[in-house]
Protein backbone atom coordinates (compact mmCIF):
# COMPACT_ATOMS: atom_id res chain seq x y z
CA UNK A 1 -92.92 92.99 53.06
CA UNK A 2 -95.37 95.97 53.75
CA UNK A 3 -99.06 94.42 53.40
CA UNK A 4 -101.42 96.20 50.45
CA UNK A 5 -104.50 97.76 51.44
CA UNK A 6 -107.06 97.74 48.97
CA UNK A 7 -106.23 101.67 48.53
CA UNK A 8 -102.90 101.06 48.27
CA UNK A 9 -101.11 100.25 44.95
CA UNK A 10 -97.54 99.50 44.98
CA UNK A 11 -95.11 102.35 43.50
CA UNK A 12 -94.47 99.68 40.33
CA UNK A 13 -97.96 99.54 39.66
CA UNK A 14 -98.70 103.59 39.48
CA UNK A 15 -100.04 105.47 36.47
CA UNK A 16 -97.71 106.68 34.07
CA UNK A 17 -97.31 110.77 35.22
CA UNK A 18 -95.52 113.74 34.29
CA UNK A 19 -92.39 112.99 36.89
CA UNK A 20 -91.81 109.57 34.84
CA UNK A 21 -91.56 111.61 31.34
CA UNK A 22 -89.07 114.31 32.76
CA UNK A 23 -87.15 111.38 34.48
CA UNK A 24 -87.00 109.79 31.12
CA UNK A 25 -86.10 112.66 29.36
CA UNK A 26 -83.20 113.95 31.43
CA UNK A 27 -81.80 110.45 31.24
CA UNK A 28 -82.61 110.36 27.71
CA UNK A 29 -80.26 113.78 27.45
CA UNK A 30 -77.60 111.47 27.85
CA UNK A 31 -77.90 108.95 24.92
CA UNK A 32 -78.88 112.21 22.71
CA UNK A 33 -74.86 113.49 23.67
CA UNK A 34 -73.76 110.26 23.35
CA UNK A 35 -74.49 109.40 19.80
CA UNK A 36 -73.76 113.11 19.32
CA UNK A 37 -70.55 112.71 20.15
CA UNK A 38 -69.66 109.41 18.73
CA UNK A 39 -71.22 110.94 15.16
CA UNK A 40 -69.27 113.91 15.00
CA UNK A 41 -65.83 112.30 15.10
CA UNK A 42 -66.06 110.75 12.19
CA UNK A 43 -66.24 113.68 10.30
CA UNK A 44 -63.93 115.89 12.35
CA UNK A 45 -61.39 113.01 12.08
CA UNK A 46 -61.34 114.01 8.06
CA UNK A 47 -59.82 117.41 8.53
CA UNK A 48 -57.77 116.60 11.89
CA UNK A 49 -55.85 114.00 9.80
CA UNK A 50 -54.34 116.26 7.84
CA UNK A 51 -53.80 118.69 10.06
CA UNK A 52 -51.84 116.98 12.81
CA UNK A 53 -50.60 114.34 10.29
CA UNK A 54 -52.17 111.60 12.26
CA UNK A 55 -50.75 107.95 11.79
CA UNK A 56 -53.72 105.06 11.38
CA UNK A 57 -52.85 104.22 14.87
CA UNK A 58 -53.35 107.36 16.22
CA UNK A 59 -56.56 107.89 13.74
CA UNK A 60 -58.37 104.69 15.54
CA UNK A 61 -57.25 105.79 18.65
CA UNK A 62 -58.84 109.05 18.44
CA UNK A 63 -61.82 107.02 16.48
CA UNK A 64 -62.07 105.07 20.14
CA UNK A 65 -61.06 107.13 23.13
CA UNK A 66 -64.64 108.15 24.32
CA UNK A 67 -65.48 104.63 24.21
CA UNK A 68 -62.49 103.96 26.45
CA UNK A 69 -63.63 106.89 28.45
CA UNK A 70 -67.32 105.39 28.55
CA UNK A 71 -65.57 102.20 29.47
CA UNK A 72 -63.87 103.73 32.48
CA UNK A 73 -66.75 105.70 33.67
CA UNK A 74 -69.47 103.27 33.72
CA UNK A 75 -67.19 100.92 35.69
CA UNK A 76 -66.03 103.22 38.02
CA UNK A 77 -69.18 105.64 38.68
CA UNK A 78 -71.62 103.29 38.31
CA UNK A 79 -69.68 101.28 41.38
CA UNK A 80 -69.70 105.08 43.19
CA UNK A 81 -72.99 105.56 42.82
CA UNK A 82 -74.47 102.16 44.50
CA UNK A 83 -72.56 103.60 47.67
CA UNK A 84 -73.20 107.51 47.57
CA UNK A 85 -76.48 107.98 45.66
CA UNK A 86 -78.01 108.10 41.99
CA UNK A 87 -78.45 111.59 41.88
CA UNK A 88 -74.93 112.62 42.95
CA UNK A 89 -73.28 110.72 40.06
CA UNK A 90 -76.64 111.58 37.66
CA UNK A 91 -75.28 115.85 37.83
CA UNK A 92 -71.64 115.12 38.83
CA UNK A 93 -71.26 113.02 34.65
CA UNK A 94 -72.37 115.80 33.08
CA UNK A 95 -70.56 118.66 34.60
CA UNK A 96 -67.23 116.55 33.49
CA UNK A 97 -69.32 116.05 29.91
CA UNK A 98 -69.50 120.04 29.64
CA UNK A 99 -66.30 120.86 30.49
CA UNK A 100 -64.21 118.87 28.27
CA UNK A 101 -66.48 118.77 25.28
CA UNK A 102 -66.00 122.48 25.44
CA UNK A 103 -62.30 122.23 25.80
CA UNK A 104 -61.75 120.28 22.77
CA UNK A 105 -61.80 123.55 20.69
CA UNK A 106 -58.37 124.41 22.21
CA UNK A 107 -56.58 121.17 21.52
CA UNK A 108 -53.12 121.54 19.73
CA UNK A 109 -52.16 117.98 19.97
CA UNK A 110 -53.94 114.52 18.79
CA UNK A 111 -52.72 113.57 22.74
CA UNK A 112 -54.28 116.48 24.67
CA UNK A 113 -57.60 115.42 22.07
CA UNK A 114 -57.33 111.79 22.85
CA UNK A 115 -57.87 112.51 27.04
CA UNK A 116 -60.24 115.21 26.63
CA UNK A 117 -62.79 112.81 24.66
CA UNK A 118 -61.72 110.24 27.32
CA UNK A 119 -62.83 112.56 29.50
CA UNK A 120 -65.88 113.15 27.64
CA UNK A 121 -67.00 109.26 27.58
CA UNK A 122 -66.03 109.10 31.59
CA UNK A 123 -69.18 111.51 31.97
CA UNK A 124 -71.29 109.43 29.37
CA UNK A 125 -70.03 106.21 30.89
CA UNK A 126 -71.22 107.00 34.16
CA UNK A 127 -74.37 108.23 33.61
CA UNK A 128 -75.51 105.40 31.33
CA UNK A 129 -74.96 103.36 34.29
CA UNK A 130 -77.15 105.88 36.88
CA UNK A 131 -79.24 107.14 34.25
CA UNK A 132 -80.45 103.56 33.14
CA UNK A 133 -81.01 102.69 37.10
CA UNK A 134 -82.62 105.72 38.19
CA UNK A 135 -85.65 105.18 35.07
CA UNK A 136 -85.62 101.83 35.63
CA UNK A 137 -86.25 102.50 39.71
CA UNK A 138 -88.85 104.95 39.02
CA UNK A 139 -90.59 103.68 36.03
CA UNK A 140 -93.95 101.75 36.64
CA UNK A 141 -93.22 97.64 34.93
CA UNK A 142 -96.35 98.33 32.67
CA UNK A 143 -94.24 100.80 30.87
CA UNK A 144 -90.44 100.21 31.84
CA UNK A 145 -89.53 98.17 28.74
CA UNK A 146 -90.70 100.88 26.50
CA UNK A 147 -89.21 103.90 28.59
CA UNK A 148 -85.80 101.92 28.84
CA UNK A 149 -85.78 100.72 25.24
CA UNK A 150 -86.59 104.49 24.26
CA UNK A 151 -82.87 105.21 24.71
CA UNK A 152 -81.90 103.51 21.21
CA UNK A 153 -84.10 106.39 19.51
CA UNK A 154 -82.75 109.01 21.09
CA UNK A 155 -79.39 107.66 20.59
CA UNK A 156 -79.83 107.43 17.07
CA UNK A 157 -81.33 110.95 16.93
CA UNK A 158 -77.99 112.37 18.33
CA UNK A 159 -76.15 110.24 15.67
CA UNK A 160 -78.34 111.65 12.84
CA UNK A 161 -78.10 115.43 14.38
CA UNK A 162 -74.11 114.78 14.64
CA UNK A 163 -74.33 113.66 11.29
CA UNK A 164 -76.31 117.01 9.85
CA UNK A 165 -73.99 118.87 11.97
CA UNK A 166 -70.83 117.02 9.92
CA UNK A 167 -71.78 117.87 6.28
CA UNK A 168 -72.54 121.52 7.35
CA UNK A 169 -70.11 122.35 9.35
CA UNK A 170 -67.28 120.82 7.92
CA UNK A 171 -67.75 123.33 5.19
CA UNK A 172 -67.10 126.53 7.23
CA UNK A 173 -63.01 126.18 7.10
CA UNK A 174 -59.99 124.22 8.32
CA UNK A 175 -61.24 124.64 11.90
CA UNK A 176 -64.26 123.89 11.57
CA UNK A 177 -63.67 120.28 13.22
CA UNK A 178 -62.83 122.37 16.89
CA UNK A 179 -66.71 124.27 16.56
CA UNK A 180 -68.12 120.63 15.32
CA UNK A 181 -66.18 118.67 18.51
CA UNK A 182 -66.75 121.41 21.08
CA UNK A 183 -70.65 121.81 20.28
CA UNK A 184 -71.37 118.55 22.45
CA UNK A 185 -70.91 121.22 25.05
CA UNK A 186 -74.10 122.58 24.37
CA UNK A 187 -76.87 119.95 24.62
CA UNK A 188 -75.12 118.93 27.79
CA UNK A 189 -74.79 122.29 29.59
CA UNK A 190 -78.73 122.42 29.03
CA UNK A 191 -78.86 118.98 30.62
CA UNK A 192 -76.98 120.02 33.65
CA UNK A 193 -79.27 122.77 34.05
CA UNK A 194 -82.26 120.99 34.21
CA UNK A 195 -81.01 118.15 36.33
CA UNK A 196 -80.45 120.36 39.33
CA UNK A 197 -82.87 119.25 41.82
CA UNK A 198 -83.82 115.50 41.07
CA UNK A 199 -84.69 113.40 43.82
CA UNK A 200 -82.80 110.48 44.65
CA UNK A 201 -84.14 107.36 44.40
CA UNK A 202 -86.55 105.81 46.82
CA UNK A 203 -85.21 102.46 46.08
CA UNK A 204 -81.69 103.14 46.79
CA UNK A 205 -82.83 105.01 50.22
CA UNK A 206 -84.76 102.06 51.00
CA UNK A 207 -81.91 100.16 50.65
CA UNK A 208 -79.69 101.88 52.82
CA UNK A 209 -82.42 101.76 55.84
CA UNK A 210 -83.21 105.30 55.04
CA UNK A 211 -87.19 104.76 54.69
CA UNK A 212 -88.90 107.66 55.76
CA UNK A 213 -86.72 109.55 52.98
CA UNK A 214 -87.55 107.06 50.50
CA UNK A 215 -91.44 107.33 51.10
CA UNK A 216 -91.33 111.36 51.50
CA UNK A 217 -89.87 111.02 47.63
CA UNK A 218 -92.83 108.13 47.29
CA UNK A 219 -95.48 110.09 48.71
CA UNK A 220 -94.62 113.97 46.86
CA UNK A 221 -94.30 112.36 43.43
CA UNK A 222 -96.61 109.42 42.87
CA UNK A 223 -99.28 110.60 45.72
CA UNK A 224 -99.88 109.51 49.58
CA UNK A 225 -101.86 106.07 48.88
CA UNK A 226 -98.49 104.84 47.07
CA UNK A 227 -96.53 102.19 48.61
CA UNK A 228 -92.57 100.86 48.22
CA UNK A 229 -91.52 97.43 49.31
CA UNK A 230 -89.28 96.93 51.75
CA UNK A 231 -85.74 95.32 49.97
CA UNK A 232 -82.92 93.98 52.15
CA UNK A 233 -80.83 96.86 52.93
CA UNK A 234 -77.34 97.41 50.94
CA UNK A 235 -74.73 96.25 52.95
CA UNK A 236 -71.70 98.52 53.79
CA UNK A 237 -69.40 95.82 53.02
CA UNK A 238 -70.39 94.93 49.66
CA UNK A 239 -67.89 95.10 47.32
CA UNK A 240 -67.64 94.87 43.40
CA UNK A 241 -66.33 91.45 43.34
CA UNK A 242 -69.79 90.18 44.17
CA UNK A 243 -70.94 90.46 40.76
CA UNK A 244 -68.85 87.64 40.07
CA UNK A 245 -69.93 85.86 42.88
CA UNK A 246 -72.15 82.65 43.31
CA UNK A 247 -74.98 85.27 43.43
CA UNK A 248 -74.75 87.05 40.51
CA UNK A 249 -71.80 86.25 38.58
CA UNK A 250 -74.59 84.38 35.40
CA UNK A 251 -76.47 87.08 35.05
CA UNK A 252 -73.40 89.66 35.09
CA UNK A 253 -71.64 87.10 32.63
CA UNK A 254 -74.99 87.48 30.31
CA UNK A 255 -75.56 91.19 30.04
CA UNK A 256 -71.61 91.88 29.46
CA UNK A 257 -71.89 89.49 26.98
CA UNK A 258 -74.52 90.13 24.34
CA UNK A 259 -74.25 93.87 25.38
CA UNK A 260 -70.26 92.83 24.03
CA UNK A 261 -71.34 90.93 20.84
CA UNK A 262 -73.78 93.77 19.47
CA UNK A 263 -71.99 97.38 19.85
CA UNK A 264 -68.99 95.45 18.35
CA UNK A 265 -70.22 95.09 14.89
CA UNK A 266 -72.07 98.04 15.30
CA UNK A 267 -69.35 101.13 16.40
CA UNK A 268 -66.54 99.31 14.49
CA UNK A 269 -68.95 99.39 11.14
CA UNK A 270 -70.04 102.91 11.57
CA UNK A 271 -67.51 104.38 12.85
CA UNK A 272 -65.43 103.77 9.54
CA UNK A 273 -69.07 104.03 7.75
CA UNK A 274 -67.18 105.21 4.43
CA UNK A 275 -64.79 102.19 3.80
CA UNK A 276 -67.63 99.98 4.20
CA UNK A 277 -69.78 101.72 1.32
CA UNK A 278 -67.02 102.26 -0.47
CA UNK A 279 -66.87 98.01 -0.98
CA UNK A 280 -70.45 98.31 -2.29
CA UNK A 281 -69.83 100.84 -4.58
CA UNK A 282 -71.63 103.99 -2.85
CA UNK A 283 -69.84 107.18 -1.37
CA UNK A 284 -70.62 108.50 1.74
CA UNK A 285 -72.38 111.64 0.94
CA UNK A 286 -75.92 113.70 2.14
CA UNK A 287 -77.97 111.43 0.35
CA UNK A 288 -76.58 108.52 1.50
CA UNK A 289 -76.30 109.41 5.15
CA UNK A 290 -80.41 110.25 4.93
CA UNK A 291 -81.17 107.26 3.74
CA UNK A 292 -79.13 104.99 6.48
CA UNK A 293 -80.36 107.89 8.83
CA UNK A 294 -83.53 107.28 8.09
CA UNK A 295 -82.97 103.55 8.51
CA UNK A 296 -81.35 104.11 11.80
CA UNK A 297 -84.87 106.26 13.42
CA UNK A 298 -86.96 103.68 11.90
CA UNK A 299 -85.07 100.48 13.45
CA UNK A 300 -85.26 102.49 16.73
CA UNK A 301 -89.28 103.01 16.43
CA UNK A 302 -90.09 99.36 15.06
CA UNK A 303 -87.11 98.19 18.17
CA UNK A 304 -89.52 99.99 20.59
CA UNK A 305 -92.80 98.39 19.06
CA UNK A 306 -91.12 94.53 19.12
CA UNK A 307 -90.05 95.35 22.70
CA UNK A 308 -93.67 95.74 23.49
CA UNK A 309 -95.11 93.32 21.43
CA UNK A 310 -92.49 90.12 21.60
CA UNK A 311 -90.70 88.63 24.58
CA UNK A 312 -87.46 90.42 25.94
CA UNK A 313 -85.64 86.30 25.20
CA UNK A 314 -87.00 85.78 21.69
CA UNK A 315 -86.82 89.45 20.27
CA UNK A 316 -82.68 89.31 21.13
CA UNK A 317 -82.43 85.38 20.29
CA UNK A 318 -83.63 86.15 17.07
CA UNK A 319 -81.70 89.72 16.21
CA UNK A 320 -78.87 88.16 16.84
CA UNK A 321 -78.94 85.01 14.47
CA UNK A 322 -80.82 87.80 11.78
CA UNK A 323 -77.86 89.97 12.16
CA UNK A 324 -75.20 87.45 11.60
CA UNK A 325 -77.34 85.91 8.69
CA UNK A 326 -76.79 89.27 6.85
CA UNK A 327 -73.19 90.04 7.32
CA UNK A 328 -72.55 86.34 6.89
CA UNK A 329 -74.07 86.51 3.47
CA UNK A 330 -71.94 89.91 2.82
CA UNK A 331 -68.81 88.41 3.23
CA UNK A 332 -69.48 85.74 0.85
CA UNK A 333 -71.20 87.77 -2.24
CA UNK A 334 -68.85 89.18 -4.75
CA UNK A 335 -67.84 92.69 -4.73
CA UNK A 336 -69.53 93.04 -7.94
CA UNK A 337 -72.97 92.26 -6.58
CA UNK A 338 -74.12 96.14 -5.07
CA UNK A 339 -77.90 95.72 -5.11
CA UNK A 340 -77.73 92.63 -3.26
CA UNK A 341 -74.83 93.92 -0.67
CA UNK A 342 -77.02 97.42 -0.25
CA UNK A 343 -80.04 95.69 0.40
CA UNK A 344 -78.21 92.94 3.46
CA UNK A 345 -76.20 96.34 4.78
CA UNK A 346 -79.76 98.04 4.92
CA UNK A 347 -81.59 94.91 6.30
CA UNK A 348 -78.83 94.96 9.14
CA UNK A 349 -78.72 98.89 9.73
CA UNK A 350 -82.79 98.44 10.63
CA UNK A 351 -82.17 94.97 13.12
CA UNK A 352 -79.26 96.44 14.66
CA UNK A 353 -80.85 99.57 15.24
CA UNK A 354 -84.05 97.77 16.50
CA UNK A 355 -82.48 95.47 18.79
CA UNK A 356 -79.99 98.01 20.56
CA UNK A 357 -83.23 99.11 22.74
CA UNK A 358 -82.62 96.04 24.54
CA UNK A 359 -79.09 97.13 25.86
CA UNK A 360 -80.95 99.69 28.32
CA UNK A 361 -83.63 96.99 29.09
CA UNK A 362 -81.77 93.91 30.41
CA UNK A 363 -79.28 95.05 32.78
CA UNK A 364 -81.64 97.30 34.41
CA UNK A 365 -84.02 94.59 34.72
CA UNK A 366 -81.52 92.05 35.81
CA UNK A 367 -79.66 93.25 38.94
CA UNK A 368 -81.55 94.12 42.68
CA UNK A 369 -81.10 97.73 43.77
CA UNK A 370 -78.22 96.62 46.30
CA UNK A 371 -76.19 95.96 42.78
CA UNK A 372 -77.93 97.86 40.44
CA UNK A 373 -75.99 100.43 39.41
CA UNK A 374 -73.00 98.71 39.57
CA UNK A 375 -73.96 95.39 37.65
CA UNK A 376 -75.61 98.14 34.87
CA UNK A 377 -72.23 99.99 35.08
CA UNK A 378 -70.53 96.90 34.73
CA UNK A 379 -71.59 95.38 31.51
CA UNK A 380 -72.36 99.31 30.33
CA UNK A 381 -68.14 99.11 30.68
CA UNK A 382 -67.61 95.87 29.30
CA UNK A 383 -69.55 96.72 25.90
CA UNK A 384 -67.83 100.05 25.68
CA UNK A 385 -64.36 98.46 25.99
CA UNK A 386 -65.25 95.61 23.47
CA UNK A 387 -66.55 98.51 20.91
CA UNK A 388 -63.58 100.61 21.60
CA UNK A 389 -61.31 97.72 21.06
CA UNK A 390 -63.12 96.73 17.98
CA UNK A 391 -63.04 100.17 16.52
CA UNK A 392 -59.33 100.68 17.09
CA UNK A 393 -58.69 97.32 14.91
CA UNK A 394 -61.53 97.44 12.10
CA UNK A 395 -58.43 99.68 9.91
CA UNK A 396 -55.46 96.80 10.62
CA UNK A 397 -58.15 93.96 9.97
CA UNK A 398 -59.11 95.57 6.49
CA UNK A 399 -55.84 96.14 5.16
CA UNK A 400 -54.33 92.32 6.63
CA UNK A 401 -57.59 90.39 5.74
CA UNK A 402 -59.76 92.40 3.16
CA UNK A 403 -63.19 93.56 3.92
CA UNK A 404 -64.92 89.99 3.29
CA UNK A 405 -63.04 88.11 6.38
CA UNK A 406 -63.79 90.82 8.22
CA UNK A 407 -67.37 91.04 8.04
CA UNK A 408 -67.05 87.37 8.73
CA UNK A 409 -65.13 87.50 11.59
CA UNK A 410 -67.98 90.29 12.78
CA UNK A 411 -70.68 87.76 12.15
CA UNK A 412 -69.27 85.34 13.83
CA UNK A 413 -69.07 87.93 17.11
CA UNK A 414 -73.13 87.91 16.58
CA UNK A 415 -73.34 84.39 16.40
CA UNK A 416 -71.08 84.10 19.84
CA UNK A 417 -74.16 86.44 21.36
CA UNK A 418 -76.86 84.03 20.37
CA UNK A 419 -75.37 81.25 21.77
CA UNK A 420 -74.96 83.54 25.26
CA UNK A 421 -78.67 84.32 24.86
CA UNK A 422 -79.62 80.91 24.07
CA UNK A 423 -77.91 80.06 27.35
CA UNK A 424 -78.62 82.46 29.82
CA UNK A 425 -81.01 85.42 28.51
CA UNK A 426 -83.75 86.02 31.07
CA UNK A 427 -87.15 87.02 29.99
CA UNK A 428 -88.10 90.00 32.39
CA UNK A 429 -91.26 91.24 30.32
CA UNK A 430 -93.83 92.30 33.08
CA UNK A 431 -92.40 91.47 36.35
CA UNK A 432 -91.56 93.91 39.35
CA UNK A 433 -87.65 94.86 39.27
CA UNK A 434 -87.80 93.03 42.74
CA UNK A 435 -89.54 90.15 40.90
CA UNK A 436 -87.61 90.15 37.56
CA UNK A 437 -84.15 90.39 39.57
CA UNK A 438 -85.33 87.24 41.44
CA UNK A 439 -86.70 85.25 39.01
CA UNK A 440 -83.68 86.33 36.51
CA UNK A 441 -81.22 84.26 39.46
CA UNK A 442 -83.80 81.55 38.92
CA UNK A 443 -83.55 80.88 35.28
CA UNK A 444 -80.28 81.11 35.09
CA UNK A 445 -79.27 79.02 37.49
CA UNK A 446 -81.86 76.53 36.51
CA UNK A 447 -79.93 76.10 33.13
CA UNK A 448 -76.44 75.62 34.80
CA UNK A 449 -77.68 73.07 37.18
CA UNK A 450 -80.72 70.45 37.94
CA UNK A 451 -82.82 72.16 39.92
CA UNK A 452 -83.81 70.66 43.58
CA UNK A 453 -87.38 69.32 43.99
């Protein structure tokens, strides 16, 4: 390890600057399409049913394919990217975003629909993975947890843009849904644009025995008195199988997991948003969508302000058993009771909402640079299929079980991810990423076994 002059500071340890804020903003482009995208479907999916005469099986599998896609591409770019380089895979997602979000206006067919948005969540998939390594390799650890946990808002601001879009759009004609779908093109065309020419990051070069790159980047962006320690460089040989390895395997099992057990209630409750206010008595219409809109932003804003202010282990422990509390009670109050099932939906719109900015916090935190991006990619993939599978079956379990069992059987998903948390959640707040990653193998393997004196 490189010794610290008293001059020196180490690159996690530097003032926040203006490179951190446009790192965190082109990464935060990416969350922005993504809730875009997942938003608009729903309403597009209103007049393509007609249209194409989809069957509910291909409705939910339209309602899931770029979560499939985001499945695919965080597992197999984020893997890419730990061998050939953040910023290859950070441009490279979102030329594939902005070419078939823009060739969705020309689809005849639910099929040729279904692998274009496939095709669209491949590009979001993989750079969630990169995108959620690169700020987390950059960002100073005074100020990572609220940079990383940032994403949720501007998630949820795509969501609420894709839902303004919906209601206004939707009124232009019977094609409307092909301007509505293709207009995801946009904000990521701009994205691409302004991504051309991002470094790549020092840690990764480190890594890879390439120093005097790394500290060139070091030295032009954070200043010449700034210092990156040495990490063991990446082997050639590793291979994706280490995550489940002696190594890492607890804190891969972790961060797949309670990433699994919250977007699961979440995507499979709003992506069929009206059936679920329908059972409380409420139609999905502009007023409504404000209000749970406005929900939404707020849960992001408190999410980043409990990030700050509670640990990373207690703020999750306790969203979890908060959020299956509330659908819990749902499932057991009568249809007849609105107020009461309005006020529980609302109470779990804002916790869900809040506790989401964790999902860009704990991977990131979790893994060593040698693994980052591909142990980030991994559970990113993991959560995306568990959503997508979710999604596609939230129609079959309503009609075979009735709404009640399951909201039960969703709260019982929540409860599954406290237990995980309970087990094996690190707490990260304040540490290095060398140090967190370290001390992240420590807990968890302290709670699996004795530990040697």
């Amino acid at each position: 390890m490189q010794q610290l002059t008293q001059q020196a500071v180490r690159m996690d340890d530097v003032p926040l600057n203006r490179f951190h804020l446009k790192i965190a903003g082109l990464t935060f482009g990416a969350h922005f399409t993504d809730g875009y995208v997942l938003g608009v479907i729903g309403f597009a999916l209103s007049q393509i049913r007609p249209q194409m005469a989809l069957t509910p099986f291909q409705e939910g599998m339209l309602g899931s394919s770029a979560l499939l896609g985001l499945f695919l591409g965080s597992l197999i770019l984020g893997w890419i990217s730990d061998y050939v380089g953040r910023q290859k895979i950070f441009c490279f997602s979102f030329v594939v975003i902005t070419l078939a979000s823009a060739a969705q206006f020309f689809a005849t067919t639910p099929e040729q629909l279904f692998w274009l948005r496939v095709l669209v969540g491949v590009g979001l998939g993989g750079d969630f993975s990169v995108g959620h390594t690169m700020l987390a390799e950059f960002s100073p650890r005074k100020h990572r947890g609220v940079l990383l946990g940032s994403f949720s808002v501007i998630w949820t601001v795509g969501y609420v843009a894709a839902s303004f879009a919906g209601h206004f759009m939707t009124l232009l004609g019977p094609d409307a849904w092909r301007w509505l779908l293709s207009s995801s093109a946009i904000p990521a065309f701009i994205i691409l644009l302004l991504r051309i020419g991002t470094p790549e990051s020092p840690r990764w070069l480190m890594g890879k025995g390439r120093r005097q790159q790394a500290m060139d980047i070091v030295h032009r962006y954070f200043g010449p008195n700034v210092l990156l320690v040495d990490e063991a460089p990446v082997v050639s040989r590793q291979r994706f199988l280490s995550l489940f390895g002696p190594k890492y395997r607890r804190r891969t099992a972790f961060n797949s997991l309670f990433f699994v057990c919250l977007v699961i209630p979440y995507f499979a409750i709003y992506t069929f948003l009206p059936s679920i206010l329908k059972v409380m008595g409420l139609d999905q219409n502009f007023g409504t969508d404000l209000l749970l809109n406005g929900l939404l932003i707020v849960g992001a804003l408190l999410g980043i302000v409990l990030t700050v202010v509670c640990s990373r282990r207690g703020f999750l422990i306790g969203a979890f058993v908060f959020l299956a509390a509330c659908l819990a009670l749902m499932s057991l109050l009568p249809g007849s009771f609105h107020f009461g099932l309005i006020v529980l939906f609302a109470a779990f719109t804002l916790m869900m909402s809040a506790v989401s900015n964790l999902v860009g916090v704990f991977p990131a935190e979790s893994f060593p640079t040698e693994v980052r991006s591909m142990g980030v990619g991994f559970a990113t993939s993991m959560s995306r299929l568990g959503s997508a599978i979710g999604t596609a079956m939230l129609p079959l379990s309503i009609v075979h079980f009735g709404m009640p069992v399951t909201t039960g059987i969703l709260a019982l998903i929540l409860v599954i991810g406290a237990i995980v948390s309970l087990a094996w959640a690190p707490e990260t707040k304040g540490l290095t990423l060398v140090d967190a990653a370290h001390d992240t193998q420590q807990r968890t393997d302290a709670r699996a076994a004795v530990p040697a004196e």
